[in-house]
N, C-alpha and C. Protein backbone atom coordinates (compact mmCIF):
# COMPACT_ATOMS: atom_id res chain seq x y z
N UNK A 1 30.03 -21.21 24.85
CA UNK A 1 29.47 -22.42 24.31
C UNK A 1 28.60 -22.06 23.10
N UNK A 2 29.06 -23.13 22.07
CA UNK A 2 27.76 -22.60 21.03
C UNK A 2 26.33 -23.09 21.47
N UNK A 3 25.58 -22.38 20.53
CA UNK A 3 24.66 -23.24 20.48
C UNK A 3 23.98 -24.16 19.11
N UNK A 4 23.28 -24.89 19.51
CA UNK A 4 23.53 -25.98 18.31
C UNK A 4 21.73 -25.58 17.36
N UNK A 5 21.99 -26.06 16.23
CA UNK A 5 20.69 -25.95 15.50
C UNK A 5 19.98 -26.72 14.73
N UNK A 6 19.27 -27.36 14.80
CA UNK A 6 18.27 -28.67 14.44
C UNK A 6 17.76 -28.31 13.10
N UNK A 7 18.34 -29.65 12.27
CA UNK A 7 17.84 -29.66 11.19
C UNK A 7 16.42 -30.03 10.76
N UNK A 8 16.16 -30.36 9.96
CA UNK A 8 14.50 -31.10 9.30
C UNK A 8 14.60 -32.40 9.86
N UNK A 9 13.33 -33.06 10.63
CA UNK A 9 13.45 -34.19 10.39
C UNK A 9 12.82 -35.14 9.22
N UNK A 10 12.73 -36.66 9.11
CA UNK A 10 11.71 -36.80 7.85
C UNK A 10 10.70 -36.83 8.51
N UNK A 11 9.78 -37.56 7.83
CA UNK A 11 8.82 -37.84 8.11
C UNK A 11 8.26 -39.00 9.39
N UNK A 12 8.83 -39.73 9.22
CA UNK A 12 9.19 -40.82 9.69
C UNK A 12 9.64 -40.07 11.31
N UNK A 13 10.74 -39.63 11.05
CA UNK A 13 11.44 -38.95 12.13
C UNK A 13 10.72 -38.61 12.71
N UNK A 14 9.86 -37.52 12.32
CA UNK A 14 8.72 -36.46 13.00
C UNK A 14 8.03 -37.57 13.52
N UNK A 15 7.25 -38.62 13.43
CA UNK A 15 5.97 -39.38 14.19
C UNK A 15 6.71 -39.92 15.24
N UNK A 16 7.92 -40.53 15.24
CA UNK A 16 8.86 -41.33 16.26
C UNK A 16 8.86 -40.10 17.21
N UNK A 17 9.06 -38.90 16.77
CA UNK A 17 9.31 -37.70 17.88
C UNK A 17 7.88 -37.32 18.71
N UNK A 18 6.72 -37.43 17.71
CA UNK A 18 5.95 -37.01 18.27
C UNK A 18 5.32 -38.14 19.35
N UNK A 19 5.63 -39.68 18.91
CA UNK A 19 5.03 -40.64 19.15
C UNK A 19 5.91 -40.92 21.22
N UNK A 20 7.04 -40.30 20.66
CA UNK A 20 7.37 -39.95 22.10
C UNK A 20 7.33 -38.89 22.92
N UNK A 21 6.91 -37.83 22.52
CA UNK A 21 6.37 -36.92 23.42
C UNK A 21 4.89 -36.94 23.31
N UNK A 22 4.49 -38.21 22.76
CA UNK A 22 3.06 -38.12 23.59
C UNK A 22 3.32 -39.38 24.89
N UNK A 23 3.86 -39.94 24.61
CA UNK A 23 4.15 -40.71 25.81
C UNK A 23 5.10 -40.12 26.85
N UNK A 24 5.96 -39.37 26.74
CA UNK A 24 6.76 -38.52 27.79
C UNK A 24 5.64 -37.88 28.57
N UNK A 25 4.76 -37.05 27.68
CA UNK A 25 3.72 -36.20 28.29
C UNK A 25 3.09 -36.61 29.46
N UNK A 26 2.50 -38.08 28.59
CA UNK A 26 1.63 -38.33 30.13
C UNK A 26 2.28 -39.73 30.57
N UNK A 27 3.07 -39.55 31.37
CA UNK A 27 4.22 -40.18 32.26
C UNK A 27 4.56 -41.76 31.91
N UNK A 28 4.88 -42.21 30.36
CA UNK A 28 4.74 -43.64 30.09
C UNK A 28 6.56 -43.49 29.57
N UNK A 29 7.05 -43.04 30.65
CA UNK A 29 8.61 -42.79 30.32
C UNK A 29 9.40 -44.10 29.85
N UNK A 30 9.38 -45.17 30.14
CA UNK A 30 9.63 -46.26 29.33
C UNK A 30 9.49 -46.40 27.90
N UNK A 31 8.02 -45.80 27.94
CA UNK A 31 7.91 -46.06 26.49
C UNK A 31 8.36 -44.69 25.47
N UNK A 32 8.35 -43.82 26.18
CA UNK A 32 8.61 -42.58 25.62
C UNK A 32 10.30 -43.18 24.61
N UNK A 33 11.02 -43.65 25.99
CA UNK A 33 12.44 -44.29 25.62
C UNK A 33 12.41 -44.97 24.30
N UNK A 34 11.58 -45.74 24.16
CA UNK A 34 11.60 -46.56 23.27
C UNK A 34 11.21 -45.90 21.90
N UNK A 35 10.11 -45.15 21.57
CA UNK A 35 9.91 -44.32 20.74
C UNK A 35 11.00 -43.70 20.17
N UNK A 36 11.52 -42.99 21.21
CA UNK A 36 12.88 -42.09 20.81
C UNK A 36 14.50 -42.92 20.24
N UNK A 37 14.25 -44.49 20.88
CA UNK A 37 15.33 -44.67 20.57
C UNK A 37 15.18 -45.11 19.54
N UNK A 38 14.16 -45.22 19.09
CA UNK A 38 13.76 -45.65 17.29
C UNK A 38 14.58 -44.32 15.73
N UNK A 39 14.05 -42.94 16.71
CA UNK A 39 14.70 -42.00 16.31
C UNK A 39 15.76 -41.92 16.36
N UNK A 40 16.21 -42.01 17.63
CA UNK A 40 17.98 -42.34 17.41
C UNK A 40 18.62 -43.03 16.76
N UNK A 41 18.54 -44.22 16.35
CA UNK A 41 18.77 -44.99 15.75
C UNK A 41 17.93 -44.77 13.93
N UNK A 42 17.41 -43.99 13.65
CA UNK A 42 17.29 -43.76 12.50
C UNK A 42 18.39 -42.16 12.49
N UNK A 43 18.42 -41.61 12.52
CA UNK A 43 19.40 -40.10 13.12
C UNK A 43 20.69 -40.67 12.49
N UNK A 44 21.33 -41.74 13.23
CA UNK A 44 22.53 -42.45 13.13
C UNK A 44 22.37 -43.56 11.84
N UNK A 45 21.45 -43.54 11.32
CA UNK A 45 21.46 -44.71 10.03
C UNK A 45 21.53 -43.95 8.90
N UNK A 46 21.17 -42.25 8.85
CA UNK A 46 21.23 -41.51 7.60
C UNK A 46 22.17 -40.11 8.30
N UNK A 47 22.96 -41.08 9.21
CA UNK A 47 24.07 -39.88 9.13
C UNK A 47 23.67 -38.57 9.76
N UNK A 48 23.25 -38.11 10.47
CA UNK A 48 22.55 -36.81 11.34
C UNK A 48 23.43 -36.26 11.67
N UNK A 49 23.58 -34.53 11.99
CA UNK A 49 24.67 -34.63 12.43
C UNK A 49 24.50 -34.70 14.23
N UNK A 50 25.84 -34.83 14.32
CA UNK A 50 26.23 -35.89 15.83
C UNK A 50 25.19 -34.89 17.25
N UNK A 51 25.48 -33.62 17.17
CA UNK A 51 24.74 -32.71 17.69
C UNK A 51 23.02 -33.31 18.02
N UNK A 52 22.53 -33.59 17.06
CA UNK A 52 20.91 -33.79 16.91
C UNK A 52 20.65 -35.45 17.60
N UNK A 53 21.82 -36.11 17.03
CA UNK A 53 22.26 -37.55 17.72
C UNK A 53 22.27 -37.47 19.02
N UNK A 54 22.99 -36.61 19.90
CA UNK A 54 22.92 -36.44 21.01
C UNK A 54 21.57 -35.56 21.57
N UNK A 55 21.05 -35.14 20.97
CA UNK A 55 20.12 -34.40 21.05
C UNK A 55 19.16 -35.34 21.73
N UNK A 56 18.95 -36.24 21.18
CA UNK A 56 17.67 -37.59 20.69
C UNK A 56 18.08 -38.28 22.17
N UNK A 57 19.29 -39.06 21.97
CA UNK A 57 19.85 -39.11 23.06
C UNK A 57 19.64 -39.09 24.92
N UNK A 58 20.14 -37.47 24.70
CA UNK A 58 19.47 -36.37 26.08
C UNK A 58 18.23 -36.92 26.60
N UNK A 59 16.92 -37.19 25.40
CA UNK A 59 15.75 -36.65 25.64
C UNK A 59 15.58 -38.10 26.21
N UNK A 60 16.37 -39.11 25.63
CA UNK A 60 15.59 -40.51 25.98
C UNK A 60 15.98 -40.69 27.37
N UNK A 61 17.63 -40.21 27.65
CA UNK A 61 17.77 -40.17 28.86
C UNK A 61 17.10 -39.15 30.17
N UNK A 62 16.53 -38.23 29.75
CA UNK A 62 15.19 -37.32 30.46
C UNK A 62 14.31 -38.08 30.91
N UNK A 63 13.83 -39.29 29.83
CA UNK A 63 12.54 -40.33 30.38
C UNK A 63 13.66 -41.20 31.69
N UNK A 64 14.48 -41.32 31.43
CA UNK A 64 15.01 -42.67 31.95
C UNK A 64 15.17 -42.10 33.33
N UNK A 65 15.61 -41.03 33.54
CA UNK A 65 15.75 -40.07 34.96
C UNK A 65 14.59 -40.28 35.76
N UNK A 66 13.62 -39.53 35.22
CA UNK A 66 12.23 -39.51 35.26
C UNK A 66 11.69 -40.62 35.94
N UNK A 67 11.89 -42.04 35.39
CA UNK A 67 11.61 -43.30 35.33
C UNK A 67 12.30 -43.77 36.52
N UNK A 68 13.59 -43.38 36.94
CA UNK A 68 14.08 -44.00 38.23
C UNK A 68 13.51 -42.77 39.17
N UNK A 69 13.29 -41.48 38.99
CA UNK A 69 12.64 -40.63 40.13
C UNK A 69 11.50 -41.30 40.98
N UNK A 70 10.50 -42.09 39.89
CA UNK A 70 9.38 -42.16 40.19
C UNK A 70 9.67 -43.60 41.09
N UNK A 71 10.54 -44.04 40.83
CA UNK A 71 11.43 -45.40 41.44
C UNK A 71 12.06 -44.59 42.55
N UNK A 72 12.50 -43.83 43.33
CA UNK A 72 13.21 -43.55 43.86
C UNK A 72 14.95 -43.73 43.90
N UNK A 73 15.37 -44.35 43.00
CA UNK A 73 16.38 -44.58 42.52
C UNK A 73 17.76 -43.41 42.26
N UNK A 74 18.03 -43.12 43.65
CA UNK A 74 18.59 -42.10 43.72
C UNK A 74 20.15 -41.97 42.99
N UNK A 75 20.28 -43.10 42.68
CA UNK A 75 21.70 -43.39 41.28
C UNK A 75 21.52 -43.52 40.67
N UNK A 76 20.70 -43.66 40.15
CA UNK A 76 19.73 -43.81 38.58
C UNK A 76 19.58 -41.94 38.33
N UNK A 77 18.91 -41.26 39.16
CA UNK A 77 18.82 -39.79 39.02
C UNK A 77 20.04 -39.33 38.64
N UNK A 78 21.02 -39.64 39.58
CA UNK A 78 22.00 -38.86 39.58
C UNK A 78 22.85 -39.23 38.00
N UNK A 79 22.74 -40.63 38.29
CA UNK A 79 23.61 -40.87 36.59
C UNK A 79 22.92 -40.54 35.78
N UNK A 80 21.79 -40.19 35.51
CA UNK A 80 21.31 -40.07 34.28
C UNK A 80 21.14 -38.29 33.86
N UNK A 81 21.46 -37.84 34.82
CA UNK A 81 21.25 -36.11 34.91
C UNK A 81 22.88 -35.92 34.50
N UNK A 82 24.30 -36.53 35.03
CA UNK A 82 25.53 -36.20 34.44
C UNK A 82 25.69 -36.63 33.47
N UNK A 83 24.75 -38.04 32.44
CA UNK A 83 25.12 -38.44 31.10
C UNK A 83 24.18 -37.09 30.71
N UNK A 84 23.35 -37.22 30.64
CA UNK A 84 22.24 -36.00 29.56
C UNK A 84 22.76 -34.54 29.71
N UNK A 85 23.13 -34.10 30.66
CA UNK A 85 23.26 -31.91 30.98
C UNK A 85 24.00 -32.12 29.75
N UNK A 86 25.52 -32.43 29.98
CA UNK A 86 25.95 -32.21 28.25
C UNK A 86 25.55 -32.12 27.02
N UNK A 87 24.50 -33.26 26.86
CA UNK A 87 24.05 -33.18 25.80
C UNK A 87 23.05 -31.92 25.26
N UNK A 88 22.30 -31.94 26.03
CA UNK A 88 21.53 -30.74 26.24
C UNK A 88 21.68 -29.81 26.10
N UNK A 89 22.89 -29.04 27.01
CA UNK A 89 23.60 -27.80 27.39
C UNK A 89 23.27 -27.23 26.53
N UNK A 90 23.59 -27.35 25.06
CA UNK A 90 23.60 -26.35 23.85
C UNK A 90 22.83 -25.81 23.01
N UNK A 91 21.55 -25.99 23.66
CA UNK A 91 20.46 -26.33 23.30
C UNK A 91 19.39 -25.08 23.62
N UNK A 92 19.00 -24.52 22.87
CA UNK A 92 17.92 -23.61 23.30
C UNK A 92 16.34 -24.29 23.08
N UNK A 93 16.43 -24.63 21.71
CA UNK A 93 14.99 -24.58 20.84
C UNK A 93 15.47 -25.81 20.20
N UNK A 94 14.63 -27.18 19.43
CA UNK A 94 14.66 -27.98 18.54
C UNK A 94 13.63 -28.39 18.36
N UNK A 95 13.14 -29.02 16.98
CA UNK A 95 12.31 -29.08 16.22
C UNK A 95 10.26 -28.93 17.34
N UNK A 96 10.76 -27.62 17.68
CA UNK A 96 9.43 -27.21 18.36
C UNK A 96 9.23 -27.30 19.55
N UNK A 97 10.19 -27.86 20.16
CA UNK A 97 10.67 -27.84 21.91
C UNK A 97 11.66 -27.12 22.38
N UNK A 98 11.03 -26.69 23.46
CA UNK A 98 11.99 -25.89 24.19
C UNK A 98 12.55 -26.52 25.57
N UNK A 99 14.12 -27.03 24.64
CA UNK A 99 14.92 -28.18 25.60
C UNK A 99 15.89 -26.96 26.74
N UNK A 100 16.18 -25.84 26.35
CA UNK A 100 16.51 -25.65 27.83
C UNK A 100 15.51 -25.37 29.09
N UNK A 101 14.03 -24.93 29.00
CA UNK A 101 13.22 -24.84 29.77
C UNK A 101 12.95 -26.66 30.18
N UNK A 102 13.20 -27.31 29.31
CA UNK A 102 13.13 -29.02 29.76
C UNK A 102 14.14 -29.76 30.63
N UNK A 103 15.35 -28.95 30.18
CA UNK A 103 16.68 -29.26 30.62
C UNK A 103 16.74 -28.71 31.97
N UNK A 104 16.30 -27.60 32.73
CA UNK A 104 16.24 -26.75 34.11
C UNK A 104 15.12 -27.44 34.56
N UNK A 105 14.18 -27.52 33.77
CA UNK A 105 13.06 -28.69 35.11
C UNK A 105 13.65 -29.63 35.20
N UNK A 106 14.42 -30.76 34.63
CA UNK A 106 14.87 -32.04 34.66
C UNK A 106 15.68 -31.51 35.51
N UNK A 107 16.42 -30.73 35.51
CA UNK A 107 17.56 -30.09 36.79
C UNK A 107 17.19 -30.52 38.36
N UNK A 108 15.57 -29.63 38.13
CA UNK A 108 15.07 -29.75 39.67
C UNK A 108 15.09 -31.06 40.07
N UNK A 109 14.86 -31.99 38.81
CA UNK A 109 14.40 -33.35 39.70
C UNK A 109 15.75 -34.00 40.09
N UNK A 110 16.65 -33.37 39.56
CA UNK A 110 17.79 -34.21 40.01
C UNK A 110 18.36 -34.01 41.26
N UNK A 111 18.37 -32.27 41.76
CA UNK A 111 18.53 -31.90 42.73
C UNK A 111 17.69 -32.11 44.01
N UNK A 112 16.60 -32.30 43.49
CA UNK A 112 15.58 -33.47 44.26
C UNK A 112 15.46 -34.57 44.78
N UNK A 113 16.85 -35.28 44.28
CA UNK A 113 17.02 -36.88 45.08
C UNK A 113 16.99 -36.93 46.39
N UNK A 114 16.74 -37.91 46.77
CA UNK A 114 16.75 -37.86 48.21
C UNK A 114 15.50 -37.18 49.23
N UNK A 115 15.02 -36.26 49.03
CA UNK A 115 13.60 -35.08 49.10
C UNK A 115 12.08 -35.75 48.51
N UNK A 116 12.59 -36.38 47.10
CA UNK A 116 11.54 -36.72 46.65
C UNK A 116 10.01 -36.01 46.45
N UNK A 117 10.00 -34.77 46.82
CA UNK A 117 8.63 -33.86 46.70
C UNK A 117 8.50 -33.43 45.43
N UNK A 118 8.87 -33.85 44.12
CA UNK A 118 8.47 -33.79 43.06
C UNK A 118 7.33 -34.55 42.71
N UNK A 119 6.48 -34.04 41.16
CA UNK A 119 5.53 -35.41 40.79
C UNK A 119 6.32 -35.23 39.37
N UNK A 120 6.53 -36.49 38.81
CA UNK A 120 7.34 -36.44 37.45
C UNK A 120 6.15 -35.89 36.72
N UNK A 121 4.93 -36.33 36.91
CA UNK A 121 3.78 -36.88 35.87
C UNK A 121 3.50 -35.15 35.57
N UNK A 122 3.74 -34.35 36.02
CA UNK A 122 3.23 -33.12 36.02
C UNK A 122 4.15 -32.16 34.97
N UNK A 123 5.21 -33.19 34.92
CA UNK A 123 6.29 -32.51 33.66
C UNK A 123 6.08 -33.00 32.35
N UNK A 124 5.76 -31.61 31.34
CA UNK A 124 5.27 -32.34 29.91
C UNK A 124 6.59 -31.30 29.53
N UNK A 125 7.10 -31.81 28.66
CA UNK A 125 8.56 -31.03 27.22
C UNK A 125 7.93 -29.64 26.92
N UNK A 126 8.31 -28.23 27.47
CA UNK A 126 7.50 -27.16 26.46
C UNK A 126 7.91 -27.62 25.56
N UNK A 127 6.68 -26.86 25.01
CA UNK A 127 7.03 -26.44 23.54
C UNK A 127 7.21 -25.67 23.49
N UNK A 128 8.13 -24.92 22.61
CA UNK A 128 8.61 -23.53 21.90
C UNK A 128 7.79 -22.73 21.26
């Protein structure tokens, strides 16, 4: 598998990113979503390539996992952990996060359905 490599974002880009990992951080995963899908949707308006698109993607679907964990929503976990691993997969490092150390904790919580002895709130995105 390759792995994939993250370009510049703008400016713009960068606050939408940061504006959602400050809300991912401390557990406002809804809104984290929303932040990010602002990014996504700018990503896809100047053409990104598809990689970083999915990238954005992954991460919104990370909150959304997250968001039914804390719901107990044990099909919500599960679907949202087989849409995102792909995206992810290829992923070491991007713009200052370290998405496979994000991508293996999000793992645990998935493998966690049902158990429920996780706390989402305790998972913040390393950083790289």
């Amino acid at each position: 598998m390759a792995l994939h490599h993250a370009g510049d974002l703008t400016s713009a880009e960068e606050v939408l990113l940061a504006e959602g990992l400050e809300r991912f951080d401390t557990g406002k995963y809804w809104h984290a979503h929303e932040s990010w899908e602002d990014l996504w949707n700018a990503l896809k308006r100047r053409n990104a390539p598809l990689e970083e698109i999915l990238l954005v993607q992954g991460l919104i679907q990370t909150a959304a996992l997250l968001l039914h964990y804390e719901n107990r929503k044990e099909r919500g976990v599960t679907n949202q952990w087989l849409k995102l691993e792909p995206k992810l997969a290829g992923w070491t490092v991007a713009w200052g996060l370290d998405i496979a150390a994000h991508c293996s904790v999000i793992q645990e919580f998935a493998l966690d359905v049902g158990a429920w002895t996780k706390i989402p709130t305790r998972h913040q995105i390393p950083r790289a």
